[in-house]
PDB file of N, CA and C in Angstrom:
ATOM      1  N   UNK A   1     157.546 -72.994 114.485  1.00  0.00           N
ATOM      2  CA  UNK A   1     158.201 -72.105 113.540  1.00  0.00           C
ATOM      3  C   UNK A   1     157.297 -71.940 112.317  1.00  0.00           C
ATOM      4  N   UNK A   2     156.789 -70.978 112.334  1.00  0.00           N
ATOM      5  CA  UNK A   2     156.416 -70.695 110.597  1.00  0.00           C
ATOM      6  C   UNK A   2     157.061 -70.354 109.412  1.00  0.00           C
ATOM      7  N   UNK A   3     158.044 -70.441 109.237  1.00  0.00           N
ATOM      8  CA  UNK A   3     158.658 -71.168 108.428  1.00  0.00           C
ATOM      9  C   UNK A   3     159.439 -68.989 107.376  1.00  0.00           C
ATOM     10  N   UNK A   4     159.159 -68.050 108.167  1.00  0.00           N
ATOM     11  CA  UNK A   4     159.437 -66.711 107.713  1.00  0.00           C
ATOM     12  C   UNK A   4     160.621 -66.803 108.141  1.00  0.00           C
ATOM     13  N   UNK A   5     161.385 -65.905 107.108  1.00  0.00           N
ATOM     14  CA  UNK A   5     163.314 -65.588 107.552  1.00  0.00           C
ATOM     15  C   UNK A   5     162.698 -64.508 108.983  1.00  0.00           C
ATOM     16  N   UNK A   6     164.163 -65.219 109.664  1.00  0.00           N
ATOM     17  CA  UNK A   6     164.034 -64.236 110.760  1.00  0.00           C
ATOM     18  C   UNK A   6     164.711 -62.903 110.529  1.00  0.00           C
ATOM     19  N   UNK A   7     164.653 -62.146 110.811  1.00  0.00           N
ATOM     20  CA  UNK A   7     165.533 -60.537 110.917  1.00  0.00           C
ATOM     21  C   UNK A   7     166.717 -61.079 111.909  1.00  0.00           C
ATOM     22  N   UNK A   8     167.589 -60.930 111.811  1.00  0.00           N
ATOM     23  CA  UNK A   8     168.575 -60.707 112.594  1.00  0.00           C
ATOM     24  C   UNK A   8     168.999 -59.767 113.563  1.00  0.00           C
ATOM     25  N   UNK A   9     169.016 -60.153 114.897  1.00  0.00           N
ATOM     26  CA  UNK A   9     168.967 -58.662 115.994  1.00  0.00           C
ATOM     27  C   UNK A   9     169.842 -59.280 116.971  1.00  0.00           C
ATOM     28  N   UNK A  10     170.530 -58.439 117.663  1.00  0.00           N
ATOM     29  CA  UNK A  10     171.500 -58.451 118.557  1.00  0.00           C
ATOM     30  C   UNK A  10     171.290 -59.466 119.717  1.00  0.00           C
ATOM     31  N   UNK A  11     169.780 -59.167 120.473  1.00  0.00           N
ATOM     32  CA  UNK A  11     169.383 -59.934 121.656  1.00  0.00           C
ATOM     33  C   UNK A  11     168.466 -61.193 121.452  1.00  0.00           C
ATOM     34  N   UNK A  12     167.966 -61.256 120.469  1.00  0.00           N
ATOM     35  CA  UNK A  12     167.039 -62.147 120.289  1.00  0.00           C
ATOM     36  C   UNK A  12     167.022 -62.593 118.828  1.00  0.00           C
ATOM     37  N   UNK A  13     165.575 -63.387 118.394  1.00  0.00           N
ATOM     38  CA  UNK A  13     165.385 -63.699 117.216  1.00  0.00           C
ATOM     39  C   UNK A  13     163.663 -63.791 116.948  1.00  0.00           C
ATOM     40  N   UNK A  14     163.032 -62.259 117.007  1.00  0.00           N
ATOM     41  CA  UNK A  14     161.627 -62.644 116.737  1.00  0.00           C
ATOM     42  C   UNK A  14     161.235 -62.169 115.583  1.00  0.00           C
ATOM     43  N   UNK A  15     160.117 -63.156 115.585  1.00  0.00           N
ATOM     44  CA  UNK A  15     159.221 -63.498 114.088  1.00  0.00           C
ATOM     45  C   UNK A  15     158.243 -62.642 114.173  1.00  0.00           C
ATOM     46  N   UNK A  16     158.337 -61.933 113.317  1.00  0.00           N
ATOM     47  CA  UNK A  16     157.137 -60.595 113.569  1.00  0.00           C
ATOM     48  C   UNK A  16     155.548 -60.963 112.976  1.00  0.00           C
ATOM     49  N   UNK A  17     155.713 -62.296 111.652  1.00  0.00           N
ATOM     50  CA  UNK A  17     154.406 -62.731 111.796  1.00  0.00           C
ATOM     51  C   UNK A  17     153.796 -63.754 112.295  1.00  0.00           C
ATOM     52  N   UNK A  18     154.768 -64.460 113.306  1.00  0.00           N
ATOM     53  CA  UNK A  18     154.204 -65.333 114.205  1.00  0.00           C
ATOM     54  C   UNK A  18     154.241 -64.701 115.687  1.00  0.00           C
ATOM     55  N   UNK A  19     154.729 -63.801 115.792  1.00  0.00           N
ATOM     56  CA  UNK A  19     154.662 -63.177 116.780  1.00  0.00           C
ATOM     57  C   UNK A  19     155.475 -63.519 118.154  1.00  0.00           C
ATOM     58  N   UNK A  20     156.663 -65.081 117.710  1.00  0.00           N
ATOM     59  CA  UNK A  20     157.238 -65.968 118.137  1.00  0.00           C
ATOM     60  C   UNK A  20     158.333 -65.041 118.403  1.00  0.00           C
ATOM     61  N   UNK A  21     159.293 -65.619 119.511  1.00  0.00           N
ATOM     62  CA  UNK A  21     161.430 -65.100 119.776  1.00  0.00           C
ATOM     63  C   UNK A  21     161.410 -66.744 119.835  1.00  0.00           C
ATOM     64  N   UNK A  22     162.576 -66.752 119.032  1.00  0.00           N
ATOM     65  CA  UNK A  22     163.237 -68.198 119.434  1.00  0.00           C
ATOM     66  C   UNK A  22     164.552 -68.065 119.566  1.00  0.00           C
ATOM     67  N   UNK A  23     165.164 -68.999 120.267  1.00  0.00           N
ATOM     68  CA  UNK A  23     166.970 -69.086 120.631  1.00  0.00           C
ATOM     69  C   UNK A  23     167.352 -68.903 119.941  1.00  0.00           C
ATOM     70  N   UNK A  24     168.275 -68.647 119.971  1.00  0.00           N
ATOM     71  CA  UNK A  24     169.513 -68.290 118.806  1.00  0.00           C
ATOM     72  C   UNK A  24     170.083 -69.987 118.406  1.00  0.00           C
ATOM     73  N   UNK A  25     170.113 -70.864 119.172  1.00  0.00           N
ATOM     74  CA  UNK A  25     170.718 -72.271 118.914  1.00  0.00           C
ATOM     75  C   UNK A  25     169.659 -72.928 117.948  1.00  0.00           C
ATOM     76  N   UNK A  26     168.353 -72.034 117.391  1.00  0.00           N
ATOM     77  CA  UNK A  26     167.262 -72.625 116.227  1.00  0.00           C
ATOM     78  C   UNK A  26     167.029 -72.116 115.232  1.00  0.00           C
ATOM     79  N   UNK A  27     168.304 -71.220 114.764  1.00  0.00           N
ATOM     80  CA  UNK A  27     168.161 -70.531 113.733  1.00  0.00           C
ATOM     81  C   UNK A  27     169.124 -71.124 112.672  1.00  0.00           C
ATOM     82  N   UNK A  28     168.359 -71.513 111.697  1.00  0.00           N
ATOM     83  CA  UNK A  28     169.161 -71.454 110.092  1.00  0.00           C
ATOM     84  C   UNK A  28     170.203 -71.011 109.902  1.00  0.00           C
ATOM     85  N   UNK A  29     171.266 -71.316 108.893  1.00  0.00           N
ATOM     86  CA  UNK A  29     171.573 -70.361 107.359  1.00  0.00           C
ATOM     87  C   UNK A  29     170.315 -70.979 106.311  1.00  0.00           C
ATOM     88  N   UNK A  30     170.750 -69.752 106.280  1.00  0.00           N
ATOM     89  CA  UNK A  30     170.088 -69.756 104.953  1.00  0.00           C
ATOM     90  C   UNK A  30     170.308 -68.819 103.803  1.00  0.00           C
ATOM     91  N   UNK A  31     170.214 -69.397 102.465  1.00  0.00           N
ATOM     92  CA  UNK A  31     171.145 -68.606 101.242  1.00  0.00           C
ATOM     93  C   UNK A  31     169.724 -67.896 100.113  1.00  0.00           C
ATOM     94  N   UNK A  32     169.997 -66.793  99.941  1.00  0.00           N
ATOM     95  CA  UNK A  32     168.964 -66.476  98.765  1.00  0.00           C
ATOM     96  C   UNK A  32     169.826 -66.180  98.045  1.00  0.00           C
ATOM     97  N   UNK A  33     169.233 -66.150  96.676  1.00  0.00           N
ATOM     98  CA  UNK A  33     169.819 -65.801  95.217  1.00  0.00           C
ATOM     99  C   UNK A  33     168.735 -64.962  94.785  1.00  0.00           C
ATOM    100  N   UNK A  34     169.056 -63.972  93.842  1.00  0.00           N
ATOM    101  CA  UNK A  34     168.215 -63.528  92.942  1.00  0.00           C
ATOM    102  C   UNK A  34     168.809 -63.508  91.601  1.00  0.00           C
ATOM    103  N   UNK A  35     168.011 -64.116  90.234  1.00  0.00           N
ATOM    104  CA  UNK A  35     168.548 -64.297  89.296  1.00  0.00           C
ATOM    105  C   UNK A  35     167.436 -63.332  88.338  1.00  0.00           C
ATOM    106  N   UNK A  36     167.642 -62.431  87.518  1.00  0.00           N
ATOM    107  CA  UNK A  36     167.382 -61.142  86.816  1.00  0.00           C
ATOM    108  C   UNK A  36     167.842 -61.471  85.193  1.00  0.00           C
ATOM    109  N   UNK A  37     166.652 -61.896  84.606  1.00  0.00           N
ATOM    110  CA  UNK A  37     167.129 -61.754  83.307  1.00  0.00           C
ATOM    111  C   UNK A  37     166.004 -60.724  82.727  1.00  0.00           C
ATOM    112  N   UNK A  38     167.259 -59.997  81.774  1.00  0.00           N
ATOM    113  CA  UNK A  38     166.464 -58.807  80.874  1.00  0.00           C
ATOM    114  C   UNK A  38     167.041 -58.683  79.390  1.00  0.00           C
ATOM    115  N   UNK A  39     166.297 -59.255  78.228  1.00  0.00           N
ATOM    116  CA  UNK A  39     166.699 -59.633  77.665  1.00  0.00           C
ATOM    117  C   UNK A  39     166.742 -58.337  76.480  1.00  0.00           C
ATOM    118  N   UNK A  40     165.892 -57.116  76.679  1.00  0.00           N
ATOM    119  CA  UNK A  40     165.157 -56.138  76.349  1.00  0.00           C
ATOM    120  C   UNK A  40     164.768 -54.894  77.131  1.00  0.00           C
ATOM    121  N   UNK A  41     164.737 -53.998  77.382  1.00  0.00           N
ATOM    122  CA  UNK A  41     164.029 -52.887  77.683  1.00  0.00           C
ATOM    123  C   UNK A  41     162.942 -52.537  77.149  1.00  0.00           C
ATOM    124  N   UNK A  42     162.171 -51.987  78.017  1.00  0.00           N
ATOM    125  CA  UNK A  42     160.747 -51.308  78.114  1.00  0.00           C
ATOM    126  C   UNK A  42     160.729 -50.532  76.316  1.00  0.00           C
ATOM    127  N   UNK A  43     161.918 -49.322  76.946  1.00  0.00           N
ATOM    128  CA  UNK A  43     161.699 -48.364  75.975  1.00  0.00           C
ATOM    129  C   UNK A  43     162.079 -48.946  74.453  1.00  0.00           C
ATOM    130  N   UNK A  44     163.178 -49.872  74.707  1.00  0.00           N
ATOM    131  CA  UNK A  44     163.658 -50.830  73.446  1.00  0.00           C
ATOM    132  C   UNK A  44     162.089 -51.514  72.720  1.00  0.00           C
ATOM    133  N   UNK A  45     161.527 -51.852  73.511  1.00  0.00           N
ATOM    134  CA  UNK A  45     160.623 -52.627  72.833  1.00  0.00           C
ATOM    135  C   UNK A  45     159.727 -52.015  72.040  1.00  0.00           C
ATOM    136  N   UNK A  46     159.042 -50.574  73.184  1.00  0.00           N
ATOM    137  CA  UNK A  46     158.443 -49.355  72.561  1.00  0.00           C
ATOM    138  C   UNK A  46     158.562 -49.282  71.764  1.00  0.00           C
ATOM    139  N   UNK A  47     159.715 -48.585  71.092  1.00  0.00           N
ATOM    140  CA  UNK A  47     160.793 -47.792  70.382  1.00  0.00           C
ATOM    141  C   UNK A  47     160.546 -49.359  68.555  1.00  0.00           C
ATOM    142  N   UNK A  48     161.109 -50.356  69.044  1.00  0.00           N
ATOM    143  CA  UNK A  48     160.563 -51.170  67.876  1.00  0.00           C
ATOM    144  C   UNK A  48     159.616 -51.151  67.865  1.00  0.00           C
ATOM    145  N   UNK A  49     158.554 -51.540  68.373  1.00  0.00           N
ATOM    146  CA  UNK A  49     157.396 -51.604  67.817  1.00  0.00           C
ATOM    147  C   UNK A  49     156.310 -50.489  67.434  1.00  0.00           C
ATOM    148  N   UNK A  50     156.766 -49.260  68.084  1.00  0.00           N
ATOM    149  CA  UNK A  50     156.345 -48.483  66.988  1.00  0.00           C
ATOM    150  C   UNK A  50     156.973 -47.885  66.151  1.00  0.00           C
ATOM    151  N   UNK A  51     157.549 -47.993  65.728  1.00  0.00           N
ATOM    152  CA  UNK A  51     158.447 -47.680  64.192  1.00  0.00           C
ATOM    153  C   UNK A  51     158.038 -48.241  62.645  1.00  0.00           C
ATOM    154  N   UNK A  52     157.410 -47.231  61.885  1.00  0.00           N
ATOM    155  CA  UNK A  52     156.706 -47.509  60.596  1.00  0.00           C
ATOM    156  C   UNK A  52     157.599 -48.960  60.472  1.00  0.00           C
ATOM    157  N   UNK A  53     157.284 -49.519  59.230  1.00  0.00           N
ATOM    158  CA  UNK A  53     158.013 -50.377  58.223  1.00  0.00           C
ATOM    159  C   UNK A  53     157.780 -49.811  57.087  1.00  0.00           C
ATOM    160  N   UNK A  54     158.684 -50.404  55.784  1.00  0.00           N
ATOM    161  CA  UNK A  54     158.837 -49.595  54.950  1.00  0.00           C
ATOM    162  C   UNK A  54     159.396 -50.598  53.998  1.00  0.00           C
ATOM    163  N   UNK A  55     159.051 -50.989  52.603  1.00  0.00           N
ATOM    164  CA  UNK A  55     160.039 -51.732  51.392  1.00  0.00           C
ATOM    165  C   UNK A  55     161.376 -51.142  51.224  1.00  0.00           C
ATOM    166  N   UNK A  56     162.115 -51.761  51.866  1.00  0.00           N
ATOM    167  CA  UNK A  56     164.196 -51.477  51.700  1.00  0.00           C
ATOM    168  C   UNK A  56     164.586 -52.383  51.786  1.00  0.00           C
ATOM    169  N   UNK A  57     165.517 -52.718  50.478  1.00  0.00           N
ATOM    170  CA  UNK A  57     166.541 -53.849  51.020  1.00  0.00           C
ATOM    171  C   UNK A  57     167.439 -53.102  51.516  1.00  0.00           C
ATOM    172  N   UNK A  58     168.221 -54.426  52.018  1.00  0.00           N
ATOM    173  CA  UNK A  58     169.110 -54.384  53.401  1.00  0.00           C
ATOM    174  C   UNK A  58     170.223 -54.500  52.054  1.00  0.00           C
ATOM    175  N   UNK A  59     171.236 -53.534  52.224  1.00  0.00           N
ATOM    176  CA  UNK A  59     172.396 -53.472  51.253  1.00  0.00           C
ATOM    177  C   UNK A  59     173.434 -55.252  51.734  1.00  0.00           C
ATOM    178  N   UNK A  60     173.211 -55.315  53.271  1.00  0.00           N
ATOM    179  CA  UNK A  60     173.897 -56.348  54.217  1.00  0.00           C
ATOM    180  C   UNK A  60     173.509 -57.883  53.455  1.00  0.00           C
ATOM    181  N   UNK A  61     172.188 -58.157  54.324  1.00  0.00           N
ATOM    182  CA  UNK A  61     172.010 -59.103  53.617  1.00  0.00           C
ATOM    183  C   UNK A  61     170.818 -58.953  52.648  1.00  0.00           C
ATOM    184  N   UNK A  62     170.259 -58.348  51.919  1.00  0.00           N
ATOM    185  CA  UNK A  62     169.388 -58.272  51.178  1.00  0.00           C
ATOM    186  C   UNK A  62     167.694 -58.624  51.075  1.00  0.00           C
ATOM    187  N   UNK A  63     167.437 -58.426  52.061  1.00  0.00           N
ATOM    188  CA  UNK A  63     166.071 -59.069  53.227  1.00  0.00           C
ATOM    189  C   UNK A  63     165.588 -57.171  52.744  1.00  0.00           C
ATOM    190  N   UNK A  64     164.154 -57.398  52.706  1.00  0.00           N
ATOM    191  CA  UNK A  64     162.903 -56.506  51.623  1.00  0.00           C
ATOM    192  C   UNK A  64     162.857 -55.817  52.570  1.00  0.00           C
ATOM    193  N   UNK A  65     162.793 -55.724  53.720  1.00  0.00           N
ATOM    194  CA  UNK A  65     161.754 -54.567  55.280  1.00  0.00           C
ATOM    195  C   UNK A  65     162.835 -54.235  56.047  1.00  0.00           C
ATOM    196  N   UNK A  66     162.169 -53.051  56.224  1.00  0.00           N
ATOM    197  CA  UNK A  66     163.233 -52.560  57.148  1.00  0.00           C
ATOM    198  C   UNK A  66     162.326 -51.242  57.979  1.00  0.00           C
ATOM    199  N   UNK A  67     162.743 -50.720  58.843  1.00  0.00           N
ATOM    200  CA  UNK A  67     162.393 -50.076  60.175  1.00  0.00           C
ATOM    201  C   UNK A  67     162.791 -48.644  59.538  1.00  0.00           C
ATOM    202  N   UNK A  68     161.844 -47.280  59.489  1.00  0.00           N
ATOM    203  CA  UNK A  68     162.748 -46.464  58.623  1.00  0.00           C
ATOM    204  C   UNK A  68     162.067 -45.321  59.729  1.00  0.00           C
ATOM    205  N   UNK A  69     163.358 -43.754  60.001  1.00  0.00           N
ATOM    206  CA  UNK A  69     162.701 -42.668  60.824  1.00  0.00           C
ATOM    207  C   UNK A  69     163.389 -41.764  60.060  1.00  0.00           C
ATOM    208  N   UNK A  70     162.929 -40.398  59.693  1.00  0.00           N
ATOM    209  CA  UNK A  70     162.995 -39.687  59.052  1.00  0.00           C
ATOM    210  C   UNK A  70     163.717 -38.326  59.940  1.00  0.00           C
ATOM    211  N   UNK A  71     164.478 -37.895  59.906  1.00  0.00           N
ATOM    212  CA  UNK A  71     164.919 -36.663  60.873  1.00  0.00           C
ATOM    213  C   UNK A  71     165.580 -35.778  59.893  1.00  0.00           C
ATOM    214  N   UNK A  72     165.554 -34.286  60.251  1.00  0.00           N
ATOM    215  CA  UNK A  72     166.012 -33.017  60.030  1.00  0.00           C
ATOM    216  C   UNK A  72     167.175 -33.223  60.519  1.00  0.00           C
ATOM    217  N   UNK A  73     168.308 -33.264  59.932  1.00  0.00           N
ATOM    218  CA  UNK A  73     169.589 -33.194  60.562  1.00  0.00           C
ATOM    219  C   UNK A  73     170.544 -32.024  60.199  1.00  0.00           C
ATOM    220  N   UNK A  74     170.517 -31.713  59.027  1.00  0.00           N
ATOM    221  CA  UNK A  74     171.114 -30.431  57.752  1.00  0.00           C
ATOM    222  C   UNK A  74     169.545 -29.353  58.452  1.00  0.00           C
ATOM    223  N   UNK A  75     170.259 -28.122  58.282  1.00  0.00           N
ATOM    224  CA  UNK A  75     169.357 -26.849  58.104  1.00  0.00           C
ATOM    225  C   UNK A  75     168.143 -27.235  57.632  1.00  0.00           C
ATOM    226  N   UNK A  76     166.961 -26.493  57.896  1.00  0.00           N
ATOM    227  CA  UNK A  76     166.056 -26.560  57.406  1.00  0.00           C
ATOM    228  C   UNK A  76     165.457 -26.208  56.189  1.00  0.00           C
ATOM    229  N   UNK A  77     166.373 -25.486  55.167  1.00  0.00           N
ATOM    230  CA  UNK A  77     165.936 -25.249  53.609  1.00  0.00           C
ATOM    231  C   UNK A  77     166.841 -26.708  52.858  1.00  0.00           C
ATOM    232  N   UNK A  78     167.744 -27.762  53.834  1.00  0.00           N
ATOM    233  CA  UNK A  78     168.032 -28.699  53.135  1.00  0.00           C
ATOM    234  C   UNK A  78     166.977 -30.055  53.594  1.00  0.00           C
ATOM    235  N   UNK A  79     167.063 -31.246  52.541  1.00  0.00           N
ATOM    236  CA  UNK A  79     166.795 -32.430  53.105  1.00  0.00           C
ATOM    237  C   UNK A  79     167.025 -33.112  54.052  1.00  0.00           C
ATOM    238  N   UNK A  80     166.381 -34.271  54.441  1.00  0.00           N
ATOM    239  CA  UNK A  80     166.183 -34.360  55.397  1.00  0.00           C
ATOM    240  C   UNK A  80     166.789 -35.862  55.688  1.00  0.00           C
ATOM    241  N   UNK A  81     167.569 -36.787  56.957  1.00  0.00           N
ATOM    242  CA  UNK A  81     167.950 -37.770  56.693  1.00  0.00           C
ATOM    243  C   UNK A  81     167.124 -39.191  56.993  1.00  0.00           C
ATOM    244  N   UNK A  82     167.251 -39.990  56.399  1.00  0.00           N
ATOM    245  CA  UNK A  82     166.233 -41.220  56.411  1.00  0.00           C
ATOM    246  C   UNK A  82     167.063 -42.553  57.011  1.00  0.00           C
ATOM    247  N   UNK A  83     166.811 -43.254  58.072  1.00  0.00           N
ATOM    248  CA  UNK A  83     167.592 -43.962  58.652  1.00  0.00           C
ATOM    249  C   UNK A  83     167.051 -45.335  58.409  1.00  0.00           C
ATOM    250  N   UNK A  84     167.436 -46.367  58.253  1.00  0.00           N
ATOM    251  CA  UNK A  84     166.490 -47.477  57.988  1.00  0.00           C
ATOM    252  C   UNK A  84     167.499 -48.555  59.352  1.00  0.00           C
ATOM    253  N   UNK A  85     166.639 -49.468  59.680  1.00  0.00           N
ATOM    254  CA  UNK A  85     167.270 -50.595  59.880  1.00  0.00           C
ATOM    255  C   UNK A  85     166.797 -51.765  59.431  1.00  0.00           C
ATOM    256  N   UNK A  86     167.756 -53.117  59.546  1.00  0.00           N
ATOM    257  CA  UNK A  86     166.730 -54.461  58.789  1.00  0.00           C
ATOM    258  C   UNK A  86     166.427 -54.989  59.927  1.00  0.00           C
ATOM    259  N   UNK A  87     165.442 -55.522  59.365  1.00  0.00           N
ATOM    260  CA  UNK A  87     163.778 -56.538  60.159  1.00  0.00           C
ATOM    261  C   UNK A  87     164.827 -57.738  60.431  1.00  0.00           C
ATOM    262  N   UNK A  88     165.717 -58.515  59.472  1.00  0.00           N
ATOM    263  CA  UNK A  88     166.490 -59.600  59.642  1.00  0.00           C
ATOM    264  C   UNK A  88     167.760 -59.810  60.292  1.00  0.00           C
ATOM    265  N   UNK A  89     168.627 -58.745  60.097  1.00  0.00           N
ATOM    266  CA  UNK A  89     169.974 -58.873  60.717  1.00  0.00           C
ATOM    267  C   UNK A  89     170.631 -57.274  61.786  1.00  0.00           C
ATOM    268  N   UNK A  90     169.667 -56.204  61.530  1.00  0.00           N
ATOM    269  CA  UNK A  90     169.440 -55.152  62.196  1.00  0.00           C
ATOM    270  C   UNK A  90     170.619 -53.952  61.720  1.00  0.00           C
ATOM    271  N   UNK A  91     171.111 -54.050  60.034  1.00  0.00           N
ATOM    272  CA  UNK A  91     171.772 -53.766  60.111  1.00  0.00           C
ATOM    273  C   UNK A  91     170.950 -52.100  59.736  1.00  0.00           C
ATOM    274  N   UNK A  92     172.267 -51.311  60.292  1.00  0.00           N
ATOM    275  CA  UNK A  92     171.364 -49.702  60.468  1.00  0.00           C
ATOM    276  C   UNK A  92     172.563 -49.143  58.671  1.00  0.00           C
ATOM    277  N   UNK A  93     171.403 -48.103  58.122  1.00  0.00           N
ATOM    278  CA  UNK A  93     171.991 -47.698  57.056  1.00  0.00           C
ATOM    279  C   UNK A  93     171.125 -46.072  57.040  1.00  0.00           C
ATOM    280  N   UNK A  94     171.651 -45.193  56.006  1.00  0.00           N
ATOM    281  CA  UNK A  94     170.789 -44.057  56.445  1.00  0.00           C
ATOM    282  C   UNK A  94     170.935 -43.321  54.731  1.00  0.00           C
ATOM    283  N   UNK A  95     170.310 -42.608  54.248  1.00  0.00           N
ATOM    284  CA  UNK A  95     170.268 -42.063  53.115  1.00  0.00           C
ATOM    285  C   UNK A  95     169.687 -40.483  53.389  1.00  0.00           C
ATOM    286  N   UNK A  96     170.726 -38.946  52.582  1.00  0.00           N
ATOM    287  CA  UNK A  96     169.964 -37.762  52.847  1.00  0.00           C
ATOM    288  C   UNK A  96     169.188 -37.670  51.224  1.00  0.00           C
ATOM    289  N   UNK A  97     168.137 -37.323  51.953  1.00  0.00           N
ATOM    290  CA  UNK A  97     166.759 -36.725  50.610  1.00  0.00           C
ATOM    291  C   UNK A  97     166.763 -35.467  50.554  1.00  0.00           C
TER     292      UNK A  97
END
């Protein structure tokens, strides 16, 4: 036996890289798990790490840096809105200019 999961088939039990059939009375259970941790996304990570920084306190807890993006949200003869988040507790706040 080389030691590969077998495929499971109606008449037999062969090992396609040993090139082996063995009885059915020499086959295993056997249990897999797959365990998947994602603690983050791709684009999440992107997305922080390129994002200016900028001197803001955090109104929350009062921590100096914060993450800031600038968007057109009002018409275009008005200002424009400024979104910050904090570096420390992530809290999101936004101010129009």
């Amino acid at each position: 036996c080389c030691g590969s999961l077998l495929e499971i088939l109606e008449q037999s039990n062969y090992c396609y890289m040993c090139q082996q059939e063995y009885p059915r009375s020499d086959k295993q259970k056997a249990v897999i798990q797959e365990k998947i941790f994602i603690h983050q996304t791709a684009t999440e990570y992107l997305q922080q790490e390129s994002r200016p920084i900028i001197d803001e306190e955090c109104p929350k807890c009062g921590h100096g840096k914060a993450y800031y993006e600038a968007r057109q949200m009002r018409s275009a003869d008005e200002g424009q809105t400024v979104f910050y988040q904090c570096l420390k507790c992530g809290y999101q706040h936004k101010t129009n200019t």
